[in-house]
PDB file of N, CA and C in Angstrom:
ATOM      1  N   UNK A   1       0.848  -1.165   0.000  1.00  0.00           N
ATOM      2  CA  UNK A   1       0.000   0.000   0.000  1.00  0.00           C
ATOM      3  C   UNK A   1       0.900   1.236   0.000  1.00  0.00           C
ATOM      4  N   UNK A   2       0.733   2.369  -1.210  1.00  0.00           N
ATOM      5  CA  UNK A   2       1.539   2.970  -1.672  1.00  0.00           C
ATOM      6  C   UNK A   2       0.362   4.426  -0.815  1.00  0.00           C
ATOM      7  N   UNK A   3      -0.275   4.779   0.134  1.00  0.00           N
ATOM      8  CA  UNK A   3      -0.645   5.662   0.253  1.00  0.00           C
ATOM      9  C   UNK A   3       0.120   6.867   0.997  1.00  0.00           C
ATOM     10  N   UNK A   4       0.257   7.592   1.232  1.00  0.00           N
ATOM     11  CA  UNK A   4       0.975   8.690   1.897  1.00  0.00           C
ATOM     12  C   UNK A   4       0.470   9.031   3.978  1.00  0.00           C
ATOM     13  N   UNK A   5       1.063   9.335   4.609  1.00  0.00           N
ATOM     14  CA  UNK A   5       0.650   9.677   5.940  1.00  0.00           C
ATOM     15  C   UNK A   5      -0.780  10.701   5.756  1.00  0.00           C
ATOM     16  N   UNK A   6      -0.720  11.555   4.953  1.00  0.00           N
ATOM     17  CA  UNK A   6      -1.294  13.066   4.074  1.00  0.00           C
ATOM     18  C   UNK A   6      -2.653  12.293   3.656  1.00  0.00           C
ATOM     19  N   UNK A   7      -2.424  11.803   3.072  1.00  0.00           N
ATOM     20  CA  UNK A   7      -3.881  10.766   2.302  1.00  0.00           C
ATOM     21  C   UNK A   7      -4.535   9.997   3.116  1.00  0.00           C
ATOM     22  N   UNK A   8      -4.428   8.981   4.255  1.00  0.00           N
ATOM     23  CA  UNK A   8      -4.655   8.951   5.381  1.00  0.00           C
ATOM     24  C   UNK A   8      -4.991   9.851   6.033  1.00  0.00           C
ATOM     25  N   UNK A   9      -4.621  10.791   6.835  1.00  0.00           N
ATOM     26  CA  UNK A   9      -4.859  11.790   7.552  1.00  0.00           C
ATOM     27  C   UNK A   9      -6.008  12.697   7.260  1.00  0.00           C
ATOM     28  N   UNK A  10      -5.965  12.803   5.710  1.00  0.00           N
ATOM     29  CA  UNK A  10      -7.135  13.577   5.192  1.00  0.00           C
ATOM     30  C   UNK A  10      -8.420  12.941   4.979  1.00  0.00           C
ATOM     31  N   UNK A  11      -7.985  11.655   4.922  1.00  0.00           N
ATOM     32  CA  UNK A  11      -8.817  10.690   4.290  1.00  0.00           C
ATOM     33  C   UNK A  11      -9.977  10.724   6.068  1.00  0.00           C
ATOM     34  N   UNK A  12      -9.530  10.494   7.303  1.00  0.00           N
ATOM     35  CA  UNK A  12     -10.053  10.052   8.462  1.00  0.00           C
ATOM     36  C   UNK A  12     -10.583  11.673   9.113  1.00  0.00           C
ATOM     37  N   UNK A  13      -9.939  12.524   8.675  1.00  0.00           N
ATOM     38  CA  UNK A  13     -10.196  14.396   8.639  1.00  0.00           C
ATOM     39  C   UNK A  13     -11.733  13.906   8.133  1.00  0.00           C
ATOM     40  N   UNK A  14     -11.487  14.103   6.589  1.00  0.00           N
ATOM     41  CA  UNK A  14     -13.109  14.179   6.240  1.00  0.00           C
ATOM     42  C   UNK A  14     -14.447  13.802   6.639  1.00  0.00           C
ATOM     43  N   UNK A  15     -13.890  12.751   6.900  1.00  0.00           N
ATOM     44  CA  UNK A  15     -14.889  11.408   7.490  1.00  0.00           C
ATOM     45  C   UNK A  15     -15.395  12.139   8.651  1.00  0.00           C
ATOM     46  N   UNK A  16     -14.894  12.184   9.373  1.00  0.00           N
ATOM     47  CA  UNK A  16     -15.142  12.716  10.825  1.00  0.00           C
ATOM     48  C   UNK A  16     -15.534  14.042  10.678  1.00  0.00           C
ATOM     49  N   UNK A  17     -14.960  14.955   9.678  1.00  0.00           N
ATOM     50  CA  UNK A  17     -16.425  16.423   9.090  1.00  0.00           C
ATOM     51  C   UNK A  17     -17.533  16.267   9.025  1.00  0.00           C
ATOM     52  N   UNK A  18     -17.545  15.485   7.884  1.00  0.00           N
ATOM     53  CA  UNK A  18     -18.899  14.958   7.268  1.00  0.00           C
ATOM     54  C   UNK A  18     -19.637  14.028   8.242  1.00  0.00           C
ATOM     55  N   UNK A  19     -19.428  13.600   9.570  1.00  0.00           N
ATOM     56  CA  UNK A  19     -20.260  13.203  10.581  1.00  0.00           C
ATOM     57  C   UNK A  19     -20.446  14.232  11.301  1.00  0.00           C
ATOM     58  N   UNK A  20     -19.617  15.176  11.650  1.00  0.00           N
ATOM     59  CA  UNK A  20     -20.460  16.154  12.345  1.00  0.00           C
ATOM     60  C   UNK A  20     -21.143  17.150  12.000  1.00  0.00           C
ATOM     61  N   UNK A  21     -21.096  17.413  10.395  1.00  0.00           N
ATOM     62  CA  UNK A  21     -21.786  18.066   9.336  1.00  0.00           C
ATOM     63  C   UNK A  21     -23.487  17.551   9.609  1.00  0.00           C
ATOM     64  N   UNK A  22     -23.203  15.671   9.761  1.00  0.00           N
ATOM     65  CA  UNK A  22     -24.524  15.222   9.701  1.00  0.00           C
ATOM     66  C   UNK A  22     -25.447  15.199  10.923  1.00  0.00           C
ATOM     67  N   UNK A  23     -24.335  15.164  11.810  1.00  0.00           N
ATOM     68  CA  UNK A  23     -25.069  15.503  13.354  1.00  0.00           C
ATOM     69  C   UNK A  23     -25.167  16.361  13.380  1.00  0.00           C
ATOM     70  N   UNK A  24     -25.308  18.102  12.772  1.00  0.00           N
ATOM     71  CA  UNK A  24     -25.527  18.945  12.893  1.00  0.00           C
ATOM     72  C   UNK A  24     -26.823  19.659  12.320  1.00  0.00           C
ATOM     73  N   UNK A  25     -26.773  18.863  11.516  1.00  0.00           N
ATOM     74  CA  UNK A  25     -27.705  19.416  10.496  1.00  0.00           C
ATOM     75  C   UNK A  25     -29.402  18.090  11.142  1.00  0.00           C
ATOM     76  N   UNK A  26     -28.782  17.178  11.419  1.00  0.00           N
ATOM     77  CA  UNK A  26     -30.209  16.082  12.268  1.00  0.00           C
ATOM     78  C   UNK A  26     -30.569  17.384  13.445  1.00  0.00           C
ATOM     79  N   UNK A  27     -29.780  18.119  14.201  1.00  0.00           N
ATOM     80  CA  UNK A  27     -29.609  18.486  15.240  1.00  0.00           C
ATOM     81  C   UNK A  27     -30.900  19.814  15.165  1.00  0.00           C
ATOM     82  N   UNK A  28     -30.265  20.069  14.224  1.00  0.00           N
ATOM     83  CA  UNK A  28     -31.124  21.495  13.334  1.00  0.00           C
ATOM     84  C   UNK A  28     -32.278  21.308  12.815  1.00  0.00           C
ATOM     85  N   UNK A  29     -32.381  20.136  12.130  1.00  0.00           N
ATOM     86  CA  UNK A  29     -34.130  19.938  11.885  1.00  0.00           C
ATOM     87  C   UNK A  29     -34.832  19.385  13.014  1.00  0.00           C
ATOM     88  N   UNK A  30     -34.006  18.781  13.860  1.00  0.00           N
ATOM     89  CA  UNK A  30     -34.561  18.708  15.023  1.00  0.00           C
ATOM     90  C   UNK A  30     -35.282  19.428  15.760  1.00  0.00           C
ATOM     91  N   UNK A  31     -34.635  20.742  15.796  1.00  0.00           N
ATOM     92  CA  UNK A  31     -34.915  22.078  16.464  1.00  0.00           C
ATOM     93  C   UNK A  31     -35.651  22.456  16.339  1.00  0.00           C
ATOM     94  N   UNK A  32     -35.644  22.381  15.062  1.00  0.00           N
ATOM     95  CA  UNK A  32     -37.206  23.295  14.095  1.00  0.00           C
ATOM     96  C   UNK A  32     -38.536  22.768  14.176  1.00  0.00           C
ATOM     97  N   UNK A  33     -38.369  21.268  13.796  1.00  0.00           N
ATOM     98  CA  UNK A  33     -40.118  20.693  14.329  1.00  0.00           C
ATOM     99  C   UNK A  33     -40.430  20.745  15.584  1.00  0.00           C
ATOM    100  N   UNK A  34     -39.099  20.373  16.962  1.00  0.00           N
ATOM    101  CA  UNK A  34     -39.818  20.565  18.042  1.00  0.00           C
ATOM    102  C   UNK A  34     -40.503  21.749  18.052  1.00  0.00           C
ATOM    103  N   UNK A  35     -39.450  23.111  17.418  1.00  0.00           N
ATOM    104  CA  UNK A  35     -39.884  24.484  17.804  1.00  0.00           C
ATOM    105  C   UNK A  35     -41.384  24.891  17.051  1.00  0.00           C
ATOM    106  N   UNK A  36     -41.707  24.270  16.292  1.00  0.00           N
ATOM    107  CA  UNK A  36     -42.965  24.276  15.444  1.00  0.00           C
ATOM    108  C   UNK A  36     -43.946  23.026  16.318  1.00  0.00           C
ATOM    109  N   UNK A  37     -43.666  22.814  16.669  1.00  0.00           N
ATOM    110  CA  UNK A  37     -44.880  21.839  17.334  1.00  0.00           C
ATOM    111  C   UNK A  37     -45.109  22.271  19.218  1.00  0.00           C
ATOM    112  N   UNK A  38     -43.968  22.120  19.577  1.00  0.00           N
ATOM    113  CA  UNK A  38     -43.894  22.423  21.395  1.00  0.00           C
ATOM    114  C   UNK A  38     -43.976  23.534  21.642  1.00  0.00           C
ATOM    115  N   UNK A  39     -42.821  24.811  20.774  1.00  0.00           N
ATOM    116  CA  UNK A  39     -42.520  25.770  21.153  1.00  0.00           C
ATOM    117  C   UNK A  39     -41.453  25.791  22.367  1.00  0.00           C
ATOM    118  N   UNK A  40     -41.432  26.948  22.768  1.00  0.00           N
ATOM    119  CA  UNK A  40     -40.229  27.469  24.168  1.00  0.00           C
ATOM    120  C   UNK A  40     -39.800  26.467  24.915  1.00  0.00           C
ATOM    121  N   UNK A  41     -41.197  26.032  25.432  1.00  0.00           N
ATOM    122  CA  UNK A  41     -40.833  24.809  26.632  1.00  0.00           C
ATOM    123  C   UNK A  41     -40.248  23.601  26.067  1.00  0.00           C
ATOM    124  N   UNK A  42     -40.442  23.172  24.694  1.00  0.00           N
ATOM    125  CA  UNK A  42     -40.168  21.804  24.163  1.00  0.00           C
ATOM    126  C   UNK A  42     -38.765  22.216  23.853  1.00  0.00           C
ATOM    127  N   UNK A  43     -38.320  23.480  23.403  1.00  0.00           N
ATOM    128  CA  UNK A  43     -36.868  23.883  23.144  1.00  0.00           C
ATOM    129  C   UNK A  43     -36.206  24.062  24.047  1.00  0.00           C
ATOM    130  N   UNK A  44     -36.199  24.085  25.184  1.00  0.00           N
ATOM    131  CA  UNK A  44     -35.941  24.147  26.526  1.00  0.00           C
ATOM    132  C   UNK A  44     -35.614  22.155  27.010  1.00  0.00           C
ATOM    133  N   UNK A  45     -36.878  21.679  26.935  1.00  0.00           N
ATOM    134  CA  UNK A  45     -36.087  20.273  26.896  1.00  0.00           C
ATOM    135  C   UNK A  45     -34.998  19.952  26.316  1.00  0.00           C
ATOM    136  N   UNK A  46     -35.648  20.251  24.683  1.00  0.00           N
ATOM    137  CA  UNK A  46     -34.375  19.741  23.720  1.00  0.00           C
ATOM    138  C   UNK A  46     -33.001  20.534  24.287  1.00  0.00           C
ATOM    139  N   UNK A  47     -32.771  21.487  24.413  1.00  0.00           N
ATOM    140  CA  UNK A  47     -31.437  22.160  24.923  1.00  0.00           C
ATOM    141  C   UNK A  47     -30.863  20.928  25.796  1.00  0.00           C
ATOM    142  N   UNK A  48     -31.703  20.801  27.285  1.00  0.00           N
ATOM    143  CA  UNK A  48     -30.775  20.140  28.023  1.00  0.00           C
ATOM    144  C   UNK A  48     -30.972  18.526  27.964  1.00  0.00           C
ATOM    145  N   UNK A  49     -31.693  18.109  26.849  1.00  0.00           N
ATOM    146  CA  UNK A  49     -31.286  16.663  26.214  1.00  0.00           C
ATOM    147  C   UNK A  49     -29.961  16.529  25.098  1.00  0.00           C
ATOM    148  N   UNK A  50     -29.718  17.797  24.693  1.00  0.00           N
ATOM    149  CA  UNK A  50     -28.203  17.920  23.758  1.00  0.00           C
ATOM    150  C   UNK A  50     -27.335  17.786  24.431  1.00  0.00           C
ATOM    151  N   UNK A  51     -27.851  18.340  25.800  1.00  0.00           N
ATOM    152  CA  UNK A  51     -25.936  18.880  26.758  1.00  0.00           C
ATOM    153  C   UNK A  51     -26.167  17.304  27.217  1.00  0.00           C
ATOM    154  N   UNK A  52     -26.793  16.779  27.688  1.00  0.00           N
ATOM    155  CA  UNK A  52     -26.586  15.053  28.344  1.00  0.00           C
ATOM    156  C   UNK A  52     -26.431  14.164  27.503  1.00  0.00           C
ATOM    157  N   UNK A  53     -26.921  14.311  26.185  1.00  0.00           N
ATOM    158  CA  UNK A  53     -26.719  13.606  25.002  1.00  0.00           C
ATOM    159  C   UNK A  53     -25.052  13.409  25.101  1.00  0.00           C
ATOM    160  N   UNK A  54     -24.603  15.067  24.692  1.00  0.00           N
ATOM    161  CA  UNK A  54     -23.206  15.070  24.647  1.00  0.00           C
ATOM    162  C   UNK A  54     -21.618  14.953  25.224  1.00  0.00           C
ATOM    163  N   UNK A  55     -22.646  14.959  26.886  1.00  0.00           N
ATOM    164  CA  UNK A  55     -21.802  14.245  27.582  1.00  0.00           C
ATOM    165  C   UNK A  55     -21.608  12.739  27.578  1.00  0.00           C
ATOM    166  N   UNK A  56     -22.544  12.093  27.547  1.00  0.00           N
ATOM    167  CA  UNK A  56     -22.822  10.662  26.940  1.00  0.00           C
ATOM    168  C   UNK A  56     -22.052  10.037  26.320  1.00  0.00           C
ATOM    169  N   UNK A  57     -22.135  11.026  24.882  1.00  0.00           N
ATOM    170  CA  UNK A  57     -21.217  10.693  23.793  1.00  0.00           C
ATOM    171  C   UNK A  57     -19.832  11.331  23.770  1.00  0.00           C
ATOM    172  N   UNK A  58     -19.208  11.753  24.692  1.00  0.00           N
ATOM    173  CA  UNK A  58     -18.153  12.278  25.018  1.00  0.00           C
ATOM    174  C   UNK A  58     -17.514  11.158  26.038  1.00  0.00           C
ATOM    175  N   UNK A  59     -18.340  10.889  26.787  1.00  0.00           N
ATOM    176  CA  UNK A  59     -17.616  10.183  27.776  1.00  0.00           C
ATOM    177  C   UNK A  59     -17.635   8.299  26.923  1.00  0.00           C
ATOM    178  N   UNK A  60     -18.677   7.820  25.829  1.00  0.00           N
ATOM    179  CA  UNK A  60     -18.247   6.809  25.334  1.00  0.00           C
ATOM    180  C   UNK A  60     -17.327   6.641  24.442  1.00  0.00           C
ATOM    181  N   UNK A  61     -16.833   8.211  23.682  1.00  0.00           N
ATOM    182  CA  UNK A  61     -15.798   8.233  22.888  1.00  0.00           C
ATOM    183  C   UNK A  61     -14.243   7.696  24.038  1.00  0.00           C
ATOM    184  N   UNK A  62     -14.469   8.231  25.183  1.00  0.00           N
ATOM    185  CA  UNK A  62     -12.966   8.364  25.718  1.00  0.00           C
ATOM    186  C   UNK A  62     -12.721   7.291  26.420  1.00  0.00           C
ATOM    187  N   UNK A  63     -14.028   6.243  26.872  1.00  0.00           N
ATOM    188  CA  UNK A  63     -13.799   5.174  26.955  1.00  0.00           C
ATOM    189  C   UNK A  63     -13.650   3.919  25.686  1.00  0.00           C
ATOM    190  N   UNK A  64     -14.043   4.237  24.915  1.00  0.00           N
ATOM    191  CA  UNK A  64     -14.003   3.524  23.510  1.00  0.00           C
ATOM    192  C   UNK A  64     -12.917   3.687  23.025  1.00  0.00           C
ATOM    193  N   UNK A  65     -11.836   4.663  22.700  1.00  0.00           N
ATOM    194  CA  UNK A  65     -10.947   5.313  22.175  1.00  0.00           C
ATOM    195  C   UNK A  65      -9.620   4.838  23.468  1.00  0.00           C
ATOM    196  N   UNK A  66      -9.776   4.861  24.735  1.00  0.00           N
ATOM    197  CA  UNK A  66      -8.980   4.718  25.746  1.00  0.00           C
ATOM    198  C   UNK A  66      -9.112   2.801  25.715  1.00  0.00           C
ATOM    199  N   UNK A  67     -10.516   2.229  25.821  1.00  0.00           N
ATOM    200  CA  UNK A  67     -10.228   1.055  26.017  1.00  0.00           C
ATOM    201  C   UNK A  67      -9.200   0.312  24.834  1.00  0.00           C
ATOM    202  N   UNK A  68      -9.640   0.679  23.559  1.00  0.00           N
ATOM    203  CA  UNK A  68      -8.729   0.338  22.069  1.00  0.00           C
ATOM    204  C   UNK A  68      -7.008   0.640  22.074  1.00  0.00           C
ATOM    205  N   UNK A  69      -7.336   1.575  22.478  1.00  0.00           N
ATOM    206  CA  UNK A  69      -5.508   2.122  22.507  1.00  0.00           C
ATOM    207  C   UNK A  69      -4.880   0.919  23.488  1.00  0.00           C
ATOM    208  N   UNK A  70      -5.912   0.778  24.881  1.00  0.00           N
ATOM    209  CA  UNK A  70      -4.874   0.090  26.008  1.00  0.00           C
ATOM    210  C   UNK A  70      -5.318  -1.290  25.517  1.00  0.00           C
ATOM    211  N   UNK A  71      -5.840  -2.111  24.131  1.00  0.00           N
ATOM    212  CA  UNK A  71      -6.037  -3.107  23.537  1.00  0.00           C
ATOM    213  C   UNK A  71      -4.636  -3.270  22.908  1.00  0.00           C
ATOM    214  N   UNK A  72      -4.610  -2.365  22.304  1.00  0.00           N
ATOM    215  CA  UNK A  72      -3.387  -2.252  21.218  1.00  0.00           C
ATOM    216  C   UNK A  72      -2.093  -2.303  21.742  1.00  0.00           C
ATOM    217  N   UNK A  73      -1.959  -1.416  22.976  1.00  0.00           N
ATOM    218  CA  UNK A  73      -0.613  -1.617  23.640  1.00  0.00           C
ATOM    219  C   UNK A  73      -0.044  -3.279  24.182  1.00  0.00           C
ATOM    220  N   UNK A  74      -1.370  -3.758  24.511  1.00  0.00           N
ATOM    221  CA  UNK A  74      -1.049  -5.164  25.480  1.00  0.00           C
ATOM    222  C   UNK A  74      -0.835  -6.058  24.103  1.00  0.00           C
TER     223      UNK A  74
END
């Protein structure tokens, strides 16, 4: 495999844009029907279902990412 560090690097860059491009944009139409159907109070949930969402998914990245690495070392 003749690929470069650069081509790789860009290659796993994008990828990981274009997922948070897509979680952003779910995130956003999200917003909008709650805000068209609930209003204030339903946007008010949704707010602090994002921040726990994202701790969630913050804290399974660093165990997912931490358990793999200390896979790889042993």
């Amino acid at each position: 495999m003749n690929t470069s560090v650069f081509q790789t690097f860009f290659r796993y860059v994008s990828l990981n844009i274009m997922g948070m491009m897509a979680i952003s944009i779910y995130i956003l139409a999200d917003t909008f029907f709650i805000a068209k159907s609930l209003g204030p109070l339903g946007l008010t949930a949704l707010n602090f279902s994002i921040s726990i969402y994202s701790i969630l998914h913050g804290v399974g990245l660093m165990v997912g990412i931490g358990g793999a690495t200390r896979f790889a070392i042993l």
